[in-house]
Protein backbone atom coordinates (compact mmCIF):
# COMPACT_ATOMS: atom_id res chain seq x y z
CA UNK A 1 -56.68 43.89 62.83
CA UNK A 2 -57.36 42.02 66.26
CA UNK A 3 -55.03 43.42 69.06
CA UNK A 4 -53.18 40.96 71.53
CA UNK A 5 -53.10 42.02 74.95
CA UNK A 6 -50.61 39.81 77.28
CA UNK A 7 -51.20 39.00 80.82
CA UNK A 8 -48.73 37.53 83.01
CA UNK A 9 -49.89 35.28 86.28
CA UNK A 10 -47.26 33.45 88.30
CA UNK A 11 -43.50 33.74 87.82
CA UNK A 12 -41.56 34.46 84.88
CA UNK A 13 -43.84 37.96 83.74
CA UNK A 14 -44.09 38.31 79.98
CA UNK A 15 -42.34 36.75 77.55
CA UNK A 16 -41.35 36.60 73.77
CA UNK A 17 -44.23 34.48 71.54
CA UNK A 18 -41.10 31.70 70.77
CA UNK A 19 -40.36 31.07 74.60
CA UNK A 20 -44.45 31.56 75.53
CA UNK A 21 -45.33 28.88 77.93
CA UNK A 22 -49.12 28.81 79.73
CA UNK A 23 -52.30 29.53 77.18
CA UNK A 24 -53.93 31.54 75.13
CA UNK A 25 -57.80 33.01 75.22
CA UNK A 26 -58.88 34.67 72.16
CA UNK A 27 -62.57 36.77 72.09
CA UNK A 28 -64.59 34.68 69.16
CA UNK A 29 -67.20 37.60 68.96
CA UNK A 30 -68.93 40.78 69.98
CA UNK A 31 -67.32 44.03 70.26
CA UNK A 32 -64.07 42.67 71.62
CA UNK A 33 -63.95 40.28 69.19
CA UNK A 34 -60.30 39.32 67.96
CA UNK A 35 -58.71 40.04 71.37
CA UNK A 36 -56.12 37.86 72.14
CA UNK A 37 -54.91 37.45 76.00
CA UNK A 38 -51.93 35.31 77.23
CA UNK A 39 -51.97 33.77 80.49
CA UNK A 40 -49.34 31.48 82.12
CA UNK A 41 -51.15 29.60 84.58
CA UNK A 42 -55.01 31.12 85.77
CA UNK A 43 -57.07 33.54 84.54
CA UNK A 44 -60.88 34.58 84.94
CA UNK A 45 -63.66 35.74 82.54
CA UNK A 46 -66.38 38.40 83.94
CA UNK A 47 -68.54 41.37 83.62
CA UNK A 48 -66.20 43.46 86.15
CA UNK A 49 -62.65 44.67 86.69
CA UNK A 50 -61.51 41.92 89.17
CA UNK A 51 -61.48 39.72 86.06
CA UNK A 52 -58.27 38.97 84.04
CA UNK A 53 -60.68 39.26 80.88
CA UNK A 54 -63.84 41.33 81.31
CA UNK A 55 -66.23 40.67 78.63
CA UNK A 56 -68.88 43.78 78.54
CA UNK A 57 -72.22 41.30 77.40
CA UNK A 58 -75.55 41.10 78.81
CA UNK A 59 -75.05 36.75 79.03
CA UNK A 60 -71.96 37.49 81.35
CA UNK A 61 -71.85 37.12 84.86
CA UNK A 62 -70.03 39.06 87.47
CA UNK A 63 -67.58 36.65 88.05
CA UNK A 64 -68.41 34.29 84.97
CA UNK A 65 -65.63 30.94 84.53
CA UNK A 66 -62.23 30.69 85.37
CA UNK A 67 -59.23 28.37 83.63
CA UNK A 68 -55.71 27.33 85.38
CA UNK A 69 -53.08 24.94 85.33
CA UNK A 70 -50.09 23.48 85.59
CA UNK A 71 -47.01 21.91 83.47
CA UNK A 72 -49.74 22.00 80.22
CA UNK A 73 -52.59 20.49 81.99
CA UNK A 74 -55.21 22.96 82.23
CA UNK A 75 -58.67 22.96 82.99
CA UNK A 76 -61.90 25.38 82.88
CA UNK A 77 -64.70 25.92 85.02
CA UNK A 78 -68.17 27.50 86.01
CA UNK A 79 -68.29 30.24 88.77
CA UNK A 80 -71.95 29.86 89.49
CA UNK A 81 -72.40 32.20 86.29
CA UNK A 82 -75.93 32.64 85.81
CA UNK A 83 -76.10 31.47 81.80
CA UNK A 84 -73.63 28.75 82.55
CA UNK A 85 -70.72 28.13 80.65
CA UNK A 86 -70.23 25.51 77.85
CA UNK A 87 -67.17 23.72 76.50
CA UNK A 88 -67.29 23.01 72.76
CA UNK A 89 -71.38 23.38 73.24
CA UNK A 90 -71.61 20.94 76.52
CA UNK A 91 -72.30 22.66 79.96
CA UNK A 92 -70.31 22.43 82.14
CA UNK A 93 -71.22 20.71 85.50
CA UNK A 94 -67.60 20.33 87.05
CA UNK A 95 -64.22 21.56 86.16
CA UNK A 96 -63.32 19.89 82.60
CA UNK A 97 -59.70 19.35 80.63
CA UNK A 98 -58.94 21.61 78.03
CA UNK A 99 -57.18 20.85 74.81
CA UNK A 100 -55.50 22.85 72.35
CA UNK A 101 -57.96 24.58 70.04
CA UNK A 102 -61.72 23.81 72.32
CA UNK A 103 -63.91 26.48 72.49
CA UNK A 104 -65.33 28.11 75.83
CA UNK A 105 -68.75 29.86 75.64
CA UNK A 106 -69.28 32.22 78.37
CA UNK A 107 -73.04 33.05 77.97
CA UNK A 108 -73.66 33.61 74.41
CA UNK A 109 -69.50 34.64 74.15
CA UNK A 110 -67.24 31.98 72.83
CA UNK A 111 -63.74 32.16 73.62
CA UNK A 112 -60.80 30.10 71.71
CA UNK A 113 -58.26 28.07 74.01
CA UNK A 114 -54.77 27.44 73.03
CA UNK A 115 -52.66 25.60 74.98
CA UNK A 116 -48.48 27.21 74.18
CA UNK A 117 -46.90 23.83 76.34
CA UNK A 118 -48.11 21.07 73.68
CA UNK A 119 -47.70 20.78 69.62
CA UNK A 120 -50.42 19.99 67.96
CA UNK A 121 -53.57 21.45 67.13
CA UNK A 122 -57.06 20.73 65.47
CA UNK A 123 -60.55 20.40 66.20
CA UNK A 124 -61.91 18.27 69.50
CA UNK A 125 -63.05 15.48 68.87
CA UNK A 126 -64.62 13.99 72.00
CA UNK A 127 -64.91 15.16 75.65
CA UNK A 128 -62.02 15.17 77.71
CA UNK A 129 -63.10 14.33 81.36
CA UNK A 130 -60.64 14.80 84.71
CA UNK A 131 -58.39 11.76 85.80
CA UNK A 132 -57.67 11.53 89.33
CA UNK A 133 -54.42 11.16 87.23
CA UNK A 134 -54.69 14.40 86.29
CA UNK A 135 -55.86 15.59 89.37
CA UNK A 136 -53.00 14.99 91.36
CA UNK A 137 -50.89 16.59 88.32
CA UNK A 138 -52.37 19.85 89.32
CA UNK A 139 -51.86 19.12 92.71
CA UNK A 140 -48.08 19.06 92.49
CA UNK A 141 -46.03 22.09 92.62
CA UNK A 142 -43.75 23.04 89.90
CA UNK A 143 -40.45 22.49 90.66
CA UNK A 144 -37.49 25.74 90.72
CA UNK A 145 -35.04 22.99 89.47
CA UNK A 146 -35.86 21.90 85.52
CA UNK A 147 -36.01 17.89 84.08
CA UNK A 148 -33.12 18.50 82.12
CA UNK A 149 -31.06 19.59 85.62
CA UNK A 150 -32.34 17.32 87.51
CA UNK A 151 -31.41 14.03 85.26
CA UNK A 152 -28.22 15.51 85.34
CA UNK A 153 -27.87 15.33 88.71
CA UNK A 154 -29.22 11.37 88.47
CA UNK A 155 -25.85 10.81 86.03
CA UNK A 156 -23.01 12.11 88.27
CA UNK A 157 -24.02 9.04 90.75
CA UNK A 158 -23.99 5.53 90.37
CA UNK A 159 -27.15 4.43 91.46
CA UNK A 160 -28.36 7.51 89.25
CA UNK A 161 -27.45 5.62 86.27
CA UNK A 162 -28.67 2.39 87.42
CA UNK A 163 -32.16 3.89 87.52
CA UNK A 164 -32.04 5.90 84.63
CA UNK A 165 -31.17 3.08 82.09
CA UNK A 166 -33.72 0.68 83.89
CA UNK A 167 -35.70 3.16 83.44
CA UNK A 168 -35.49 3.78 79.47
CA UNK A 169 -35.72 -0.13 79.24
CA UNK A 170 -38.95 0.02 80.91
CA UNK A 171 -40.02 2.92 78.69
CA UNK A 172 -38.80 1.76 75.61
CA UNK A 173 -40.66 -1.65 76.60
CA UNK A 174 -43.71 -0.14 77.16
CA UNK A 175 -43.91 1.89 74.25
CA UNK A 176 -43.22 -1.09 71.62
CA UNK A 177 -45.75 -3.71 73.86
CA UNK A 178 -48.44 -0.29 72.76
CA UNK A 179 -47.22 0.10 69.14
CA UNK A 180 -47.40 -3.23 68.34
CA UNK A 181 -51.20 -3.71 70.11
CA UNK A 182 -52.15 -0.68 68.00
CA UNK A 183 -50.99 -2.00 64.99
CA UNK A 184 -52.36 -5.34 65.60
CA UNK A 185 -56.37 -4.04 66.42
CA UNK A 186 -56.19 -1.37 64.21
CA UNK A 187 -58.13 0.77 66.98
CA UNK A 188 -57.19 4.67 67.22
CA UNK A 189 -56.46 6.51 69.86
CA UNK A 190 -58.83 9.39 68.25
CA UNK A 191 -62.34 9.01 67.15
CA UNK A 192 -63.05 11.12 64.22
CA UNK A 193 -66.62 11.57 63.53
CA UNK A 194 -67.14 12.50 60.15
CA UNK A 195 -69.51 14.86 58.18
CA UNK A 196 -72.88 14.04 58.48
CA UNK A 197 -74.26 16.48 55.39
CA UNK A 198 -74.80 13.23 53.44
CA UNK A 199 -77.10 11.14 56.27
CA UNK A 200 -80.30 11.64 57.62
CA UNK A 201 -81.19 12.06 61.31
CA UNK A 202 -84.81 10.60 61.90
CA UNK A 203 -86.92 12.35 64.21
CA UNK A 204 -90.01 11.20 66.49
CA UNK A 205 -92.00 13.02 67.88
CA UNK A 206 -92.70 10.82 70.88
CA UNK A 207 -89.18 11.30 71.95
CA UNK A 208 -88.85 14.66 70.77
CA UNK A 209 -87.04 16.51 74.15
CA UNK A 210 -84.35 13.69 73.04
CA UNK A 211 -83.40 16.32 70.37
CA UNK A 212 -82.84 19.16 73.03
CA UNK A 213 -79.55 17.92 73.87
CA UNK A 214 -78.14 18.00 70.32
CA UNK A 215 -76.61 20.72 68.22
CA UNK A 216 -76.19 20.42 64.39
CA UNK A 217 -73.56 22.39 62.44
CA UNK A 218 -70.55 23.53 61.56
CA UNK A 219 -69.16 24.65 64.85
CA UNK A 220 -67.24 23.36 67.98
CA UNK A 221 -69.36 20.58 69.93
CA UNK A 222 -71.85 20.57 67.11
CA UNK A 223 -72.72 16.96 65.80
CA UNK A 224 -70.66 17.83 62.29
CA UNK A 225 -73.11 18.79 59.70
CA UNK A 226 -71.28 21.62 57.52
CA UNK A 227 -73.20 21.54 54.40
CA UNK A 228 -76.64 20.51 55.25
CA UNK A 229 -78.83 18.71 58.51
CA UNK A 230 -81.57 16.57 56.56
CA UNK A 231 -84.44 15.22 59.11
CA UNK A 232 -86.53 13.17 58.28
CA UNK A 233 -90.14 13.15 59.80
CA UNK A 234 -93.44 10.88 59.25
CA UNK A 235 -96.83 11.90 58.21
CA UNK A 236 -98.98 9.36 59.08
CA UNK A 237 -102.51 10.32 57.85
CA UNK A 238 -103.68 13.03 55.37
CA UNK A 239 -104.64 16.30 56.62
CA UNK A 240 -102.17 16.46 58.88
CA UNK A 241 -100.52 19.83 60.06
CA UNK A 242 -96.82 19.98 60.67
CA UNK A 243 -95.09 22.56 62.41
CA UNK A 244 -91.33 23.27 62.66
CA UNK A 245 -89.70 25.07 65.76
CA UNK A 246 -86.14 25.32 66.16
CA UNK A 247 -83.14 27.65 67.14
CA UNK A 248 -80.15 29.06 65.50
CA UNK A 249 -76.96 30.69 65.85
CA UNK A 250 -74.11 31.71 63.91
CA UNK A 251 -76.63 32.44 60.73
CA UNK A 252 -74.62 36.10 60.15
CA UNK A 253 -75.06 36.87 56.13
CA UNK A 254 -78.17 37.01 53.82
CA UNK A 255 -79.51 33.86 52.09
CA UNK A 256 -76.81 31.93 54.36
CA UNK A 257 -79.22 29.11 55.50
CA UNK A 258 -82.02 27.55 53.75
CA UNK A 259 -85.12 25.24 54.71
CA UNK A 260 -86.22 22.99 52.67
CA UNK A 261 -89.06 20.70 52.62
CA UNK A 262 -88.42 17.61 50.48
CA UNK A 263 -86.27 19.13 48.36
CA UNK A 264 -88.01 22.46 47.56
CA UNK A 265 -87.42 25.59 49.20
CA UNK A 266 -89.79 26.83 52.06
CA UNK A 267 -87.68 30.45 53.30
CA UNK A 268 -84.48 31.43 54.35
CA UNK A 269 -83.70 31.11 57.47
CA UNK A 270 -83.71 34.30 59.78
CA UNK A 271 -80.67 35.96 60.72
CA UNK A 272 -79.51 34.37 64.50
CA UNK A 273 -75.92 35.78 65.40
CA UNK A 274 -74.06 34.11 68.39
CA UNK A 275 -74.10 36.88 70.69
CA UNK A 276 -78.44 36.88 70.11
CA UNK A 277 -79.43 33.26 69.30
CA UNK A 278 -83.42 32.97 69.20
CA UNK A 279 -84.73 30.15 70.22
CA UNK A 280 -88.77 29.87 69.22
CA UNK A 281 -88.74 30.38 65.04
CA UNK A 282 -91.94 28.68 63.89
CA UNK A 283 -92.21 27.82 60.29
CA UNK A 284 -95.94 25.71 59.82
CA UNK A 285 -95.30 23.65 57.16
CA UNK A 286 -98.98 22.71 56.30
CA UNK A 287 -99.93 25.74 55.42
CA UNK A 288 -96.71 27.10 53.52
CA UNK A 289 -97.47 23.86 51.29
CA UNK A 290 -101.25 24.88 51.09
CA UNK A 291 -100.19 28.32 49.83
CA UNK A 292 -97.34 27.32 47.47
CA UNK A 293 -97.77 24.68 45.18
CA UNK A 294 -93.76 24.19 44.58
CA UNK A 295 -93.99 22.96 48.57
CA UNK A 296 -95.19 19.17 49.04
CA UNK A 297 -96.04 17.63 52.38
CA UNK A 298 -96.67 14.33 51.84
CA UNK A 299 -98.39 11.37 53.58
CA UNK A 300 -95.80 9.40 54.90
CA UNK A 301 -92.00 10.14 54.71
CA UNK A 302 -90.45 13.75 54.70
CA UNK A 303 -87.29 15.56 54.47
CA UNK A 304 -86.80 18.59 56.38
CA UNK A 305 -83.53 20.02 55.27
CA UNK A 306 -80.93 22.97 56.53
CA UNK A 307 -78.72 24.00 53.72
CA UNK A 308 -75.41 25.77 54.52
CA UNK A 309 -75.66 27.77 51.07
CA UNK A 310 -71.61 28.97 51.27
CA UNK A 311 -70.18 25.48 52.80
CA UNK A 312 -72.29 23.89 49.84
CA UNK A 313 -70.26 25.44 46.99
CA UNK A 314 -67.62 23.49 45.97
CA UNK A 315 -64.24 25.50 46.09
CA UNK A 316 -62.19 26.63 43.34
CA UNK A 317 -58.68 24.55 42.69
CA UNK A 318 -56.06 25.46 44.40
CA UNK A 319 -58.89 27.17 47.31
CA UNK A 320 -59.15 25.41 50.83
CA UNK A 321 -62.81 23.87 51.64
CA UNK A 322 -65.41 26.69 52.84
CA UNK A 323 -66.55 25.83 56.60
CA UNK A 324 -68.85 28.50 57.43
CA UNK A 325 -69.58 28.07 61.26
CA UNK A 326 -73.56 27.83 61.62
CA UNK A 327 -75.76 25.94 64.07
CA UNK A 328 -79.82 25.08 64.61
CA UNK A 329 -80.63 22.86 68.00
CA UNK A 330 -84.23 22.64 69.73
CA UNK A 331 -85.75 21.09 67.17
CA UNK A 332 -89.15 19.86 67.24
CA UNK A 333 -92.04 18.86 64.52
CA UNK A 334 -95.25 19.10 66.20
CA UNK A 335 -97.43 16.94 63.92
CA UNK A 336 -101.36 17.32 64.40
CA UNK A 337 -104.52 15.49 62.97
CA UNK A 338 -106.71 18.10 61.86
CA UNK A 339 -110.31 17.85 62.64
CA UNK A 340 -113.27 18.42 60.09
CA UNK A 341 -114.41 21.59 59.80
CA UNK A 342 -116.27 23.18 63.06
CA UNK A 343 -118.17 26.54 62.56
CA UNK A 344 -119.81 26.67 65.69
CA UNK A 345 -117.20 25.31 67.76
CA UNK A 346 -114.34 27.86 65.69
CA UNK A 347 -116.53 30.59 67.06
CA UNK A 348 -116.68 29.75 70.63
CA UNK A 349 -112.92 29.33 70.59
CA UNK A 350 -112.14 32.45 68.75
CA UNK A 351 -114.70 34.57 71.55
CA UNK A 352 -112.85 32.81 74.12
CA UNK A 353 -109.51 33.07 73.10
CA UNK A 354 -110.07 37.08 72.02
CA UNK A 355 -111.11 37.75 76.12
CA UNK A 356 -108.02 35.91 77.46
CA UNK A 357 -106.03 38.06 74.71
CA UNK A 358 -107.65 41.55 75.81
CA UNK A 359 -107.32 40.56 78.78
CA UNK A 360 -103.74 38.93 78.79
CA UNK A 361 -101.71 41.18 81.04
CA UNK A 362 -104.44 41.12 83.65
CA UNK A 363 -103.34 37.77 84.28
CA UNK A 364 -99.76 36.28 82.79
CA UNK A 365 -101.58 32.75 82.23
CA UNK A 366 -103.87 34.39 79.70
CA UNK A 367 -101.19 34.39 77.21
CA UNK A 368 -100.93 30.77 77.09
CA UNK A 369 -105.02 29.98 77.27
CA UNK A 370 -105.18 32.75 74.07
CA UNK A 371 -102.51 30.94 72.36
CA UNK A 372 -104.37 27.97 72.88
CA UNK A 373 -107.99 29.09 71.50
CA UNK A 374 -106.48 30.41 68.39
CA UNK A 375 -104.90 27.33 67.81
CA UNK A 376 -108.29 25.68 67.63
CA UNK A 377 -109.33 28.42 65.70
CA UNK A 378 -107.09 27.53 63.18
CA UNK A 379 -107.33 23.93 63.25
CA UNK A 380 -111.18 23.59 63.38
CA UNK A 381 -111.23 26.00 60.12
CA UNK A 382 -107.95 24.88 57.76
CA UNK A 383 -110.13 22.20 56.05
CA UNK A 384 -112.99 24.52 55.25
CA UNK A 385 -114.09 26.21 51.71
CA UNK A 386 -113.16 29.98 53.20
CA UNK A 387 -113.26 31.14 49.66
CA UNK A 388 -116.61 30.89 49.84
CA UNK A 389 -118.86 34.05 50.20
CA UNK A 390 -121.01 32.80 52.83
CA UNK A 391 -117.78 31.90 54.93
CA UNK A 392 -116.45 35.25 54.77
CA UNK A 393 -117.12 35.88 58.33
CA UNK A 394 -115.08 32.68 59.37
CA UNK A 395 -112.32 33.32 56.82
CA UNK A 396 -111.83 36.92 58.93
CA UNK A 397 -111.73 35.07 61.82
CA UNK A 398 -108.95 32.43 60.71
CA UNK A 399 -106.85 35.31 59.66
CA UNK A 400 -107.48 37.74 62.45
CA UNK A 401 -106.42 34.49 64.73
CA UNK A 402 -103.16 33.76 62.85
CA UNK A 403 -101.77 37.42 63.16
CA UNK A 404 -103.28 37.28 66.78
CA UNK A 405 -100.79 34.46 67.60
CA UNK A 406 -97.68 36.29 65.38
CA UNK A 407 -98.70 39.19 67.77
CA UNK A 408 -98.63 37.01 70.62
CA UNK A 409 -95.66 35.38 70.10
CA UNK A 410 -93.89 38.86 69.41
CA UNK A 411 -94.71 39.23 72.99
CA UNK A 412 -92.99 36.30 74.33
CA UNK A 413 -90.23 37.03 72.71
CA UNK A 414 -89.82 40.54 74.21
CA UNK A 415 -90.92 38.54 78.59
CA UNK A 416 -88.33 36.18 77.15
CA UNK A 417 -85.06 39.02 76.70
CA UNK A 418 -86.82 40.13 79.77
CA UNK A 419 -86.58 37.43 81.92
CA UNK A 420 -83.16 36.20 80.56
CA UNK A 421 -81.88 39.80 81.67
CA UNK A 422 -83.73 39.46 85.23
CA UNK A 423 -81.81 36.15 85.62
CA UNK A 424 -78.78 37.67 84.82
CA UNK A 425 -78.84 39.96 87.50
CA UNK A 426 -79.70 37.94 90.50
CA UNK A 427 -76.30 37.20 91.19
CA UNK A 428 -75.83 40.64 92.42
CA UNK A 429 -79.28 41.07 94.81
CA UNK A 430 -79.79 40.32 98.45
CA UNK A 431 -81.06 36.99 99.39
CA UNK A 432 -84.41 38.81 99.77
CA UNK A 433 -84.55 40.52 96.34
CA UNK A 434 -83.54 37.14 95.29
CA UNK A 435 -86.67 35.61 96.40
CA UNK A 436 -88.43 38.32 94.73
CA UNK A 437 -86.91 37.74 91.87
CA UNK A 438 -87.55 34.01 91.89
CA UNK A 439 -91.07 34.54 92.14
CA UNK A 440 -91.22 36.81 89.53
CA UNK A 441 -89.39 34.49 87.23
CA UNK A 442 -92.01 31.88 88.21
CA UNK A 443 -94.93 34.12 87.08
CA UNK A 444 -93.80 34.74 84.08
CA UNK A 445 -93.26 31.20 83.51
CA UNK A 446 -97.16 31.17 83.37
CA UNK A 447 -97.40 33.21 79.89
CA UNK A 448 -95.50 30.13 77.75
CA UNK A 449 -97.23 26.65 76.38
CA UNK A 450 -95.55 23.83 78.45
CA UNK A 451 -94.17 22.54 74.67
CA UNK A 452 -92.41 25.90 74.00
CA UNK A 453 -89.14 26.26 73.43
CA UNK A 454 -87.96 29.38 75.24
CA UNK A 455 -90.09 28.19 78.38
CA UNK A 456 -87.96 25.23 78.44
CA UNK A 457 -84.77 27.59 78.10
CA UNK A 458 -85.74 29.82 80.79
CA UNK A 459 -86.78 26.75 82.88
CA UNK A 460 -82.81 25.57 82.69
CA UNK A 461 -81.47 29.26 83.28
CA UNK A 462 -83.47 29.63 86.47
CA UNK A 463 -81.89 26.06 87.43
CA UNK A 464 -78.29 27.45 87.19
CA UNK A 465 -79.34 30.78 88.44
CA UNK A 466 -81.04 29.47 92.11
């Protein structure tokens, strides 16, 4: 059972649920997840006890967002946190609008606004940016004497009337001049954007960082994708390798999400809840097809596709419709022209990118070159007979390089948690531990390939952070 934990800010203290006015933040996951808080006009989200909510999560600053408002208006924004805060997926870059069920991610912890001085409810839609309209709203103090008293005031004096009833004319006026320009377009005031399970997003790979900015899914912000996200990619010649890197979030039970490749099952896709989202899986699709013959990867046309296994059952009658909240984003398929088979060159590579691997925390930029050699490795052997006997030596080295890179990629993973914590903390140093820091950060920028996914995460982290 979630607990509810009220907190009063402005006049008027606490108050019954029926006469609530102000908002409501409730903790979407984590330990604390379930927590409800009630506000009335401000309230703040951080790591320490100044906050109104403190959130106890490596992703959250110090002093991490902060929401507040006036007569229902209410808005959210960044305190200089250093993993940035997101509304319904979009960071935020200046203070936003808020409506009645958006979702506020505070580092990696999303957070569920509802606004108590509006009906209405339902999933966003579309952003919501700041009028000056609305602006000046928030601007204007709220009043001790009420609408209702004060239009009562307007009707004990003539001129009060006068005004009032010109004033419902003009209203009434308005309203049917709208109606009737609604009715006669047929334009809504609300786009809906439908599921997108049944289309197919094409992706190229000479616009690939295009795809950086987009989050498929069944969650708030997400381009709407609740039973499946089919992609479709181009092959252009034979003997071409393929490679799949993406991240994931919200993938919390066993066999949730599956990849498939043109219809046929490749693997499940790894566990990624929202709290630890990963952001560098690698699936190589060339040679899961050249291992399994049930996997085709075809010259030409392809289908990559994420299946939402529970949203893709069809409910029983009488059940409502099962919307599993899941996500993937960062998605990239590196396609590359293999090159006949190379013996000699394979073994210069493989030599070369050993050394920079022995030797690859002598110097942080020895991780990428090693990376890099192995890769050959790979490539310059993939086409050859391995199977033969007098290859034997060459078929040990294309397997000693592939668990080299697992290995090294292992390790990027664990400067990448290290890093992201480092960046967390610089909000709390000196200007000159800063600067340290910084530099730090900076070297162990040099360990990632330019193309890799968590480099270009930490890249936009340090941003924020500095």
């Amino acid at each position: 059972m979630s607990r509810k934990r009220h907190h009063s800010r402005g006049a008027g203290g606490g108050r019954q649920k029926q006469d609530a006015r102000g908002f409501v933040l409730t903790i979407q996951d984590g330990r604390q997840r379930g927590e409800e808080y009630h506000f009335e006009s401000e309230a703040t989200v951080g790591r320490v006890d100044e906050n109104s909510i403190v959130i106890i999560d490596d992703s959250i600053s110090r002093q991490h967002a902060r929401i507040w408002g006036k007569k229902g208006v209410f808005l959210v924004e960044d305190l200089g946190s250093s993993n940035g805060t997101r509304l319904n997926g979009k960071i935020l870059v200046e203070p936003e609008v808020l409506k009645d069920g958006d979702y506020v991610t505070c580092g990696t912890v999303n957070l569920m606004f509802s606004n108590l001085d509006i009906s209405g409810s339902g999933e966003p839609t579309q952003e919501i940016r700041l009028t000056e309209k609305q602006r000046e709203k928030l601007d204007i103090e709220i009043a001790d004497v009420s609408i209702k008293d004060k239009v009562a005031q307007m009707w004990q004096t003539p001129n009060g009337k006068i005004i009032l009833i010109a004033g419902a004319v003009v209203v009434a006026g308005i309203f049917f001049f709208l109606l009737s320009k609604i009715f006669a377009s047929g334009e809504k005031k609300v786009r809906i954007i439908p599921d997108q399970s049944e289309s197919i997003v094409e992706y190229n790979e000479n616009s690939w960082e295009s795809f950086l900015d987009n989050v498929y899914g069944m969650c708030n912000g997400c381009f709407p994708h609740r039973k499946s996200l089919k992609i479709s990619f181009n092959i252009p010649v034979d003997n071409t390798r393929a490679v799949l890197t993406y991240a994931a979030g919200m993938i919390e039970k066993d066999r949730e999400v599956e990849i498939l490749l043109n219809g046929n099952r490749v693997k499940f896709a790894d566990w990624a809840p929202p709290t630890r989202p990963k952001y560098n899986y690698i699936i190589d699709l060339y040679r899961i097809s050249k291992n399994n013959p049930k996997v085709k990867l075809k010259t030409g046309p392809n289908i990559v596709e994420f299946r939402n296994l529970y949203n893709s059952k069809e409910p029983e009658p009488g059940k409502p419709l099962v919307k599993e909240r899941w996500l993937v984003f960062y998605i990239r398929i590196k396609t590359t022209a293999l090159p006949k088979p190379n013996l000699e060159a394979a073994n210069i590579e493989y030599k070369n990118g050993k050394e920079a691997y022995e030797n690859r925390e002598l110097n942080q930029e020895n991780f990428r070159i090693a990376l890099d050699k192995l890769h050959k490795v790979v490539d310059l052997l993939e086409l050859a007979d391995l199977n033969k006997p007098d290859l034997a030596l060459f078929k040990s080295l294309y397997n000693d390089s592939i668990r080299t890179i697992d290995s090294l990629n292992d390790d990027l993973d664990h400067y990448f948690k290290t890093c992201t914590g480092l960046i967390q903390e610089v909000s709390r140093y000196e200007e000159k531990a800063r600067v340290k820091a910084r530099k730090r950060l900076d070297d162990e920028l040099k360990r990632f390939p330019d193309s890799d996914l968590r480099k270009k995460k930490l890249k936009q982290m340090i941003r924020e952070a500095f």
